[in-house]
C-alpha atoms as a PDB file:
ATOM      1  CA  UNK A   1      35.058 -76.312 -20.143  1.00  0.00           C
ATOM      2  CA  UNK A   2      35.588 -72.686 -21.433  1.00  0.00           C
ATOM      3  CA  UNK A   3      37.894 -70.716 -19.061  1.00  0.00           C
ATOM      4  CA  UNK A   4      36.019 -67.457 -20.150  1.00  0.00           C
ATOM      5  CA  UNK A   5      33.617 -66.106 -18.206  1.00  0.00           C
ATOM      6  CA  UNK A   6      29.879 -65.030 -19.238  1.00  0.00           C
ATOM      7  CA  UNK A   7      29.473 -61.262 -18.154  1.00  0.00           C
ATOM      8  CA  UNK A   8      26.222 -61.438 -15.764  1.00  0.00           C
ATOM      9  CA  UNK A   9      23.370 -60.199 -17.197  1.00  0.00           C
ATOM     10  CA  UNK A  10      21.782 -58.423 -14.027  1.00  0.00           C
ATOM     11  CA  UNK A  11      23.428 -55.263 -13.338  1.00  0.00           C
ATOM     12  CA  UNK A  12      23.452 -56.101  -9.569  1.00  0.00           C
ATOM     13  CA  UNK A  13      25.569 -59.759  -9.806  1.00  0.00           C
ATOM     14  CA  UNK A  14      28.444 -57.304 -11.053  1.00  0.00           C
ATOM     15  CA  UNK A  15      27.912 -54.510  -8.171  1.00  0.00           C
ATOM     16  CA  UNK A  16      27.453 -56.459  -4.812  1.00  0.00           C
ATOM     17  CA  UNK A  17      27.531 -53.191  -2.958  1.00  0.00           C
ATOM     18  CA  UNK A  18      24.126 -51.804  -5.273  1.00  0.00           C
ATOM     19  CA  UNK A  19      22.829 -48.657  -6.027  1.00  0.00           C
ATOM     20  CA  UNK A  20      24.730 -47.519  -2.746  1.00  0.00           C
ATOM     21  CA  UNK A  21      28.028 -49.082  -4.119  1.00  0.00           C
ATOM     22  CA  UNK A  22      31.081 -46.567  -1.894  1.00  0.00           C
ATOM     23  CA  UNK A  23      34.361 -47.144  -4.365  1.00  0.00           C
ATOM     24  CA  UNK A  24      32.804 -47.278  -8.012  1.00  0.00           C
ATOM     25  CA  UNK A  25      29.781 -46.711  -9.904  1.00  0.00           C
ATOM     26  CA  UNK A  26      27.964 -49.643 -11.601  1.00  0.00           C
ATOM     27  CA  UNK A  27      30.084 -50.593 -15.053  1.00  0.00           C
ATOM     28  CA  UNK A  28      26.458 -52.173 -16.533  1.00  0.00           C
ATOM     29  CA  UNK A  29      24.164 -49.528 -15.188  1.00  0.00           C
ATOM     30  CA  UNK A  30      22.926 -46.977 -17.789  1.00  0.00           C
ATOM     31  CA  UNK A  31      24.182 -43.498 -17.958  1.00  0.00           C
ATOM     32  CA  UNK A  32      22.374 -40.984 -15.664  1.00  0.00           C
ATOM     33  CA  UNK A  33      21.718 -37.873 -16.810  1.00  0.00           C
ATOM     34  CA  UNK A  34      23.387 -34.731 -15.742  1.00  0.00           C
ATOM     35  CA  UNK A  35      20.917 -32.076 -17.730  1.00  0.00           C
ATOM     36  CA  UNK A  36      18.614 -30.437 -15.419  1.00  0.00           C
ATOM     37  CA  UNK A  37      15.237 -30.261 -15.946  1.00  0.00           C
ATOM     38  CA  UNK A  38      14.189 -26.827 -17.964  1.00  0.00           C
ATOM     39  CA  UNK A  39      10.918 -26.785 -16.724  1.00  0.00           C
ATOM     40  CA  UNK A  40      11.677 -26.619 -13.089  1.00  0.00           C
ATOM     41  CA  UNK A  41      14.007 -24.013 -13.446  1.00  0.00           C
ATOM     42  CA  UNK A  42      11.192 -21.815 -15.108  1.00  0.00           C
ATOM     43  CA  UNK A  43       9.083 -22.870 -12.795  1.00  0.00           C
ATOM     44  CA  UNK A  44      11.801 -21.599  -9.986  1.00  0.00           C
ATOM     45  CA  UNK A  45      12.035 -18.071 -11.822  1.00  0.00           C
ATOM     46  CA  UNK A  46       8.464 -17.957 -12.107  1.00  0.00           C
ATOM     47  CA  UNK A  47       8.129 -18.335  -8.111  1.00  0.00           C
ATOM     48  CA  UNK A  48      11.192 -16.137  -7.292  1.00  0.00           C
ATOM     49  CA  UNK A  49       9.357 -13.042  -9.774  1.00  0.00           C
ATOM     50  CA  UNK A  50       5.793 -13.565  -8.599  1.00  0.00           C
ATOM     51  CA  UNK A  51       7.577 -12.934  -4.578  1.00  0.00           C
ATOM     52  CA  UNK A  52       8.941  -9.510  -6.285  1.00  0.00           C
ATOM     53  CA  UNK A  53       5.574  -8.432  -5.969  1.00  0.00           C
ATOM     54  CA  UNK A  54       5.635  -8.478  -2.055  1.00  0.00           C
ATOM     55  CA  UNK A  55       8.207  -6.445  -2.183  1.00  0.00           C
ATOM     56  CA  UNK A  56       6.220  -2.882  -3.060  1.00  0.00           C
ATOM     57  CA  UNK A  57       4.736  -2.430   0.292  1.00  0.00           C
ATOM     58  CA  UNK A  58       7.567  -2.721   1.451  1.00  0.00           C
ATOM     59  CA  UNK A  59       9.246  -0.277  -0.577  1.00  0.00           C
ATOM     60  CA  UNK A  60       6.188   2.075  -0.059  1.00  0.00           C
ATOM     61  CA  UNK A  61       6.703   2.597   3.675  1.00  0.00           C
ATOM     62  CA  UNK A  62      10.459   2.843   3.017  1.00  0.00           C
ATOM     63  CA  UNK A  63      10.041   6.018   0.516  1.00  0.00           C
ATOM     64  CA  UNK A  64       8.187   7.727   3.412  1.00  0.00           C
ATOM     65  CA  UNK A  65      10.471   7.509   6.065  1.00  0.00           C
ATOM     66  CA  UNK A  66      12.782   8.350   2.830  1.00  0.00           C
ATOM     67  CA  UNK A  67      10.833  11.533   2.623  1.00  0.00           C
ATOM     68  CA  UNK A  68      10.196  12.051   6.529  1.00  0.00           C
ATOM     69  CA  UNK A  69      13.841  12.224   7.184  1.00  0.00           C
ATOM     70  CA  UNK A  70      15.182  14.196   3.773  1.00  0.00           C
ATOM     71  CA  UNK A  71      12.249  17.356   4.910  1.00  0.00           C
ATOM     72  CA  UNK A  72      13.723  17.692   8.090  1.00  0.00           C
ATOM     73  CA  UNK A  73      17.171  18.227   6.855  1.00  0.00           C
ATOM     74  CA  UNK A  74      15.404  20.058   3.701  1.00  0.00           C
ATOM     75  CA  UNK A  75      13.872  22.481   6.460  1.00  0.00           C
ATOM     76  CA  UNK A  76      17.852  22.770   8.065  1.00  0.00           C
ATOM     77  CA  UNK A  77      19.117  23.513   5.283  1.00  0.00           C
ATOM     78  CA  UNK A  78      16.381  25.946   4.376  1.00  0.00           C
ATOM     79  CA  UNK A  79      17.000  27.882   7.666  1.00  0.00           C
ATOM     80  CA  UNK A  80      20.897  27.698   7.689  1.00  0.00           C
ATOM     81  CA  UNK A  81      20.462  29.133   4.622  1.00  0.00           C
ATOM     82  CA  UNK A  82      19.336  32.808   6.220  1.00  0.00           C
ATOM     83  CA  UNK A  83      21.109  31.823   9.336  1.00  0.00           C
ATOM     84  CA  UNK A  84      24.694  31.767   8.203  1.00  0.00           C
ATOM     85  CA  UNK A  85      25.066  34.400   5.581  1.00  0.00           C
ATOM     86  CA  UNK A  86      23.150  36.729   8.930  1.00  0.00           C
ATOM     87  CA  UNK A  87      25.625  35.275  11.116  1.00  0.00           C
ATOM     88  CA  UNK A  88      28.823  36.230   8.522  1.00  0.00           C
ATOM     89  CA  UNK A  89      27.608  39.696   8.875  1.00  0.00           C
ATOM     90  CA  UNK A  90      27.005  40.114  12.922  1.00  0.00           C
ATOM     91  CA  UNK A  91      30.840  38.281  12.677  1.00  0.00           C
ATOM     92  CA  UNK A  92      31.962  41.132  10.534  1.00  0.00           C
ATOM     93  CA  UNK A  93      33.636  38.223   8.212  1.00  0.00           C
ATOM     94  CA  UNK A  94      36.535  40.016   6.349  1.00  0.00           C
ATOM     95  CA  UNK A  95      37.219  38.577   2.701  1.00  0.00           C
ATOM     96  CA  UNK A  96      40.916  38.354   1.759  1.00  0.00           C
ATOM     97  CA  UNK A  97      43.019  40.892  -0.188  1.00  0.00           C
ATOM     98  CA  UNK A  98      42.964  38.413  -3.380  1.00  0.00           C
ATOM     99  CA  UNK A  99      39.521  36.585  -1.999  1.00  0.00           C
ATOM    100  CA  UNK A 100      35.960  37.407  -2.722  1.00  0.00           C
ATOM    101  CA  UNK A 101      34.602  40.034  -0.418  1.00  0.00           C
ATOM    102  CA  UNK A 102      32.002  39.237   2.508  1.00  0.00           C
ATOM    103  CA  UNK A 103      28.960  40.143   0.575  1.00  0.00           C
ATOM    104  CA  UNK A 104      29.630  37.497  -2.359  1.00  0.00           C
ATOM    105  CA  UNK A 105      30.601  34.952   0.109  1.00  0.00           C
ATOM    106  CA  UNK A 106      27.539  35.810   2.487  1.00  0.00           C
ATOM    107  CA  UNK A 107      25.420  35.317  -1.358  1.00  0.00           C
ATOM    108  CA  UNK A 108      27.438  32.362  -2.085  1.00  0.00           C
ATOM    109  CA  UNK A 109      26.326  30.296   1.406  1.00  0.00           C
ATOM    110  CA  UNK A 110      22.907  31.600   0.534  1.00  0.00           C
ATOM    111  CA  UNK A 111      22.886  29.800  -2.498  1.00  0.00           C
ATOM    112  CA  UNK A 112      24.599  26.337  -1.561  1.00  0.00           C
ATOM    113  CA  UNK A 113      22.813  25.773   1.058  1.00  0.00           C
ATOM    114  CA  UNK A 114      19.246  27.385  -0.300  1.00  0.00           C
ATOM    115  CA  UNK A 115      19.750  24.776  -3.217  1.00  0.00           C
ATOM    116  CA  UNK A 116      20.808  21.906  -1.570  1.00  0.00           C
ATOM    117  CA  UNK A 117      17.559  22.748   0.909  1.00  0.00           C
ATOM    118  CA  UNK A 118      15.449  22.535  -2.079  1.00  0.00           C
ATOM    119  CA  UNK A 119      16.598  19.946  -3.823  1.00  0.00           C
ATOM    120  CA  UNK A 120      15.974  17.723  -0.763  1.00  0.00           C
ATOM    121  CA  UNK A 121      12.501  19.070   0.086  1.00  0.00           C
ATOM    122  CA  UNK A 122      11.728  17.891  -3.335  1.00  0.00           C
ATOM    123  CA  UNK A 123      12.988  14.373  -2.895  1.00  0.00           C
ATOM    124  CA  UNK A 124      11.226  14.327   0.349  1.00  0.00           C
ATOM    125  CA  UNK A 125       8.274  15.094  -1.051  1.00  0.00           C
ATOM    126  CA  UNK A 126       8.380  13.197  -4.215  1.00  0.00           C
ATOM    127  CA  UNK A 127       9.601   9.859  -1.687  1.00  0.00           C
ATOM    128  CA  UNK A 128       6.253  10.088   0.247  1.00  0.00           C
ATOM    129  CA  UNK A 129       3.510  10.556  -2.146  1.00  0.00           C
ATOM    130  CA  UNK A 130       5.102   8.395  -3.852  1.00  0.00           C
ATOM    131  CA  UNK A 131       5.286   6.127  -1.283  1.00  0.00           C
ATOM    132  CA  UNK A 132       1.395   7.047  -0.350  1.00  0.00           C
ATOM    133  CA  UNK A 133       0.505   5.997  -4.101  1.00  0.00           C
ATOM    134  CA  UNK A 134       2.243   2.710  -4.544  1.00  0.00           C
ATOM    135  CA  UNK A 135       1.458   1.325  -1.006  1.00  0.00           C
ATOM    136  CA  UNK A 136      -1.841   0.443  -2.720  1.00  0.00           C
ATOM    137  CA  UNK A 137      -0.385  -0.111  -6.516  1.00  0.00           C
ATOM    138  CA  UNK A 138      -0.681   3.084  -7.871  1.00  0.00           C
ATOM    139  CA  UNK A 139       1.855   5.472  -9.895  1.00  0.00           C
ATOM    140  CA  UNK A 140       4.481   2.841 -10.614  1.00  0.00           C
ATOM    141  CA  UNK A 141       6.107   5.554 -12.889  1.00  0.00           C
ATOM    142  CA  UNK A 142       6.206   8.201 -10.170  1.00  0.00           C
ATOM    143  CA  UNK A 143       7.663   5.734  -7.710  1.00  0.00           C
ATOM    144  CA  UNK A 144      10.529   5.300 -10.379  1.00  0.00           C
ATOM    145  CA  UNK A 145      10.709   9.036 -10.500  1.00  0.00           C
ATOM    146  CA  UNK A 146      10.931   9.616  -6.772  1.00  0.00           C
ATOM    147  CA  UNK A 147      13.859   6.149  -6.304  1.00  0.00           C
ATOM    148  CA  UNK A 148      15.639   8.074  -8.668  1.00  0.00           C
ATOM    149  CA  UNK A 149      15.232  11.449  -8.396  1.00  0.00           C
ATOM    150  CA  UNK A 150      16.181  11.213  -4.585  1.00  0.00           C
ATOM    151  CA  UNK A 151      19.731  10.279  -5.417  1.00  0.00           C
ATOM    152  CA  UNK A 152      19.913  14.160  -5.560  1.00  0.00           C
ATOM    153  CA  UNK A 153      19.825  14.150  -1.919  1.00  0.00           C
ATOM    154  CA  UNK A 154      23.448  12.329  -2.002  1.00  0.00           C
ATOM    155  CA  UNK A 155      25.062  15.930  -2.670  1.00  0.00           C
ATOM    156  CA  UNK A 156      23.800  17.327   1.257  1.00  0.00           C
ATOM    157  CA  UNK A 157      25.992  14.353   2.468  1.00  0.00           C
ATOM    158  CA  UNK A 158      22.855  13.466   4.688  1.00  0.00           C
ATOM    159  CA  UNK A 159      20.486   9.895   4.283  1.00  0.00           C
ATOM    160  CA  UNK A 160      23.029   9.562   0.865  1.00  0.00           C
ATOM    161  CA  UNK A 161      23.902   5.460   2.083  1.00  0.00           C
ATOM    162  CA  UNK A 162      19.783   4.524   2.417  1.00  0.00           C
ATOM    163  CA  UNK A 163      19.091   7.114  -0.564  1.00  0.00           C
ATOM    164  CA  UNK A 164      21.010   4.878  -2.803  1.00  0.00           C
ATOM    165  CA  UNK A 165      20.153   1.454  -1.338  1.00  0.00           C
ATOM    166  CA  UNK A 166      16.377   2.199  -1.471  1.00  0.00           C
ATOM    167  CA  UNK A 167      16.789   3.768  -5.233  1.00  0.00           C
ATOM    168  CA  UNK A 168      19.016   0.338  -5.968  1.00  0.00           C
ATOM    169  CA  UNK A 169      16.526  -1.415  -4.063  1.00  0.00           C
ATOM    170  CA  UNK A 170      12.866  -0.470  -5.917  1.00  0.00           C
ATOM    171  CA  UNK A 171      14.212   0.065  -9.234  1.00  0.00           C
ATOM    172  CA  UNK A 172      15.300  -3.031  -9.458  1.00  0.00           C
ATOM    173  CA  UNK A 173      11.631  -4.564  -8.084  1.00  0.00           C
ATOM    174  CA  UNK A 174       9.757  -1.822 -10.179  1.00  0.00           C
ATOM    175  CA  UNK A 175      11.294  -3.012 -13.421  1.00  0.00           C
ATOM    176  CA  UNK A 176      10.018  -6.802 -12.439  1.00  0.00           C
ATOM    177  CA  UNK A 177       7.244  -7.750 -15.420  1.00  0.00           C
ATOM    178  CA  UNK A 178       4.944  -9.405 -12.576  1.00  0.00           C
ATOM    179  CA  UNK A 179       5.197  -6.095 -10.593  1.00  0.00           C
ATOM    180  CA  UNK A 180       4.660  -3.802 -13.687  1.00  0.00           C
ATOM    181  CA  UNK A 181       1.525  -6.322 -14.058  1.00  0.00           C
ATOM    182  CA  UNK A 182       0.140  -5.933 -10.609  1.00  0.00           C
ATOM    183  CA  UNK A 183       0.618  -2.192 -10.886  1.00  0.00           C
ATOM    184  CA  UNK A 184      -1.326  -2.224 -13.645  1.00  0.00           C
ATOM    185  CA  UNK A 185      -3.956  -4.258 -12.060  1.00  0.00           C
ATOM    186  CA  UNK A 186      -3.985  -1.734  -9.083  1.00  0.00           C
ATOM    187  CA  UNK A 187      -4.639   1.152 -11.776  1.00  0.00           C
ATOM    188  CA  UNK A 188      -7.894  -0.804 -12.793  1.00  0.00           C
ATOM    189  CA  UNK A 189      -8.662  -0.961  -9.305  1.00  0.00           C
ATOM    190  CA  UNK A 190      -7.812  -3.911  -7.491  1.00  0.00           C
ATOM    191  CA  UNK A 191      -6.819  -3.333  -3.775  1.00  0.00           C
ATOM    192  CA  UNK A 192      -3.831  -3.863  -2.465  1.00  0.00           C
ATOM    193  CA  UNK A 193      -4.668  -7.531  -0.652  1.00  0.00           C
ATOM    194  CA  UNK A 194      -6.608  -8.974  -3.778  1.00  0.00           C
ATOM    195  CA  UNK A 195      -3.144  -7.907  -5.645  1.00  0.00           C
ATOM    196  CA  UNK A 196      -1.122 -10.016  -3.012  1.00  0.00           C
ATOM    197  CA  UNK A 197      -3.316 -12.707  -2.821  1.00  0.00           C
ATOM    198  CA  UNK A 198      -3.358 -13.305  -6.215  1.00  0.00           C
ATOM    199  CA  UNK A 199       0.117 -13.715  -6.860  1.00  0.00           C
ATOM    200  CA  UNK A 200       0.920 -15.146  -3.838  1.00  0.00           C
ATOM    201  CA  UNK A 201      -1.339 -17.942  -5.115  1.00  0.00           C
ATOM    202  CA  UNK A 202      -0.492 -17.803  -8.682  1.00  0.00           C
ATOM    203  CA  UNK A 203      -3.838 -16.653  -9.732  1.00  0.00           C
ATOM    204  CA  UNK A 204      -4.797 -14.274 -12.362  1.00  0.00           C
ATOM    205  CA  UNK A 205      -7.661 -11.965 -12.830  1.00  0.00           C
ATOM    206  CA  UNK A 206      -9.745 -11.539 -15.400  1.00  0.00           C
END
């Protein structure tokens, strides 16, 4: 009688404990794979791009309030700007021996705050047509124009956290292919639910 014994030829004579086996893995099971499957991830980026697309309405309504809130401190700093170079001169400000004199400084608030006034009226108003226009797919370029341009509005110290999330925010969604593709779609004159719809169930126009 041969002392040596015959290796079993079912996997499951050498792994009592199966499939579920707690302390090793199965010595005569095959190798499973590790690789993950390409084609789901696509499919996964494909799903996560398509939901970018929700995303513009979204940004829309958030460029108007944008622009709601930067006029009214455009209009501030519109009136401070006659307000305090007036008030300087009912004070009788007094410029310094080696300082400017009251008249430059009076001319000097004028200007600061005129320009920061206008700046931010321009934002304002550039954040809610824009907003206006690509609520329904339109002007995808001017709604990259008004994200960015409205990062002016960081030097009046006012709105400057939201300014830069909501510029961070759509620029990134604008420059998604699927939303440069239902923008385009918009353009040809597709409303704003058929847009929706169709991505949201991966359908395509013709």
């Amino acid at each position: 009688m041969s002392m040596h014994r015959q290796p079993p030829t079912d996997p499951q004579e050498g792994n009592p404990f199966g499939e579920s086996n707690p302390f090793s893995d199965n010595p005569y099971a095959p190798p499973r794979s590790t690789v993950a499957d390409p084609s789901m991830d696509s499919l996964a980026a494909r799903v996560s791009s398509r939901k970018m697309v929700g995303h513009v309405p979204v940004i829309a309504v958030l460029m108007m309030v944008q622009g709601g809130l930067e006029l009214l401190m455009g209009v501030f700093l519109a009136v401070m700007a006659g307000v305090v170079p007036l008030l300087m001169r009912m004070d009788g400000v007094q410029g310094g021996r080696e300082g400017p004199p009251p008249e430059a400084i009076a001319w000097m608030m004028l200007a600061i705050y005129g320009a920061l006034g206008l700046l931010t009226i321009v934002a304002a108003v550039l954040h809610f047509l824009a907003g206006l226009r690509n609520y329904r797919f339109r002007s995808r370029t001017l709604g990259m124009v008004a994200l960015a341009g409205g990062l002016v509005t960081v030097f009046s110290c006012y709105c400057a956290p939201t300014s830069v999330a909501l510029a961070v925010y759509g620029l990134v969604t604008y420059l998604n292919a699927d939303v440069n593709r239902a923008f385009a779609w918009g353009e040809a004159g597709r409303s704003k639910d058929e847009i929706l719809r169709a991505f949201r169930n991966d359908a395509a126009f013709d």
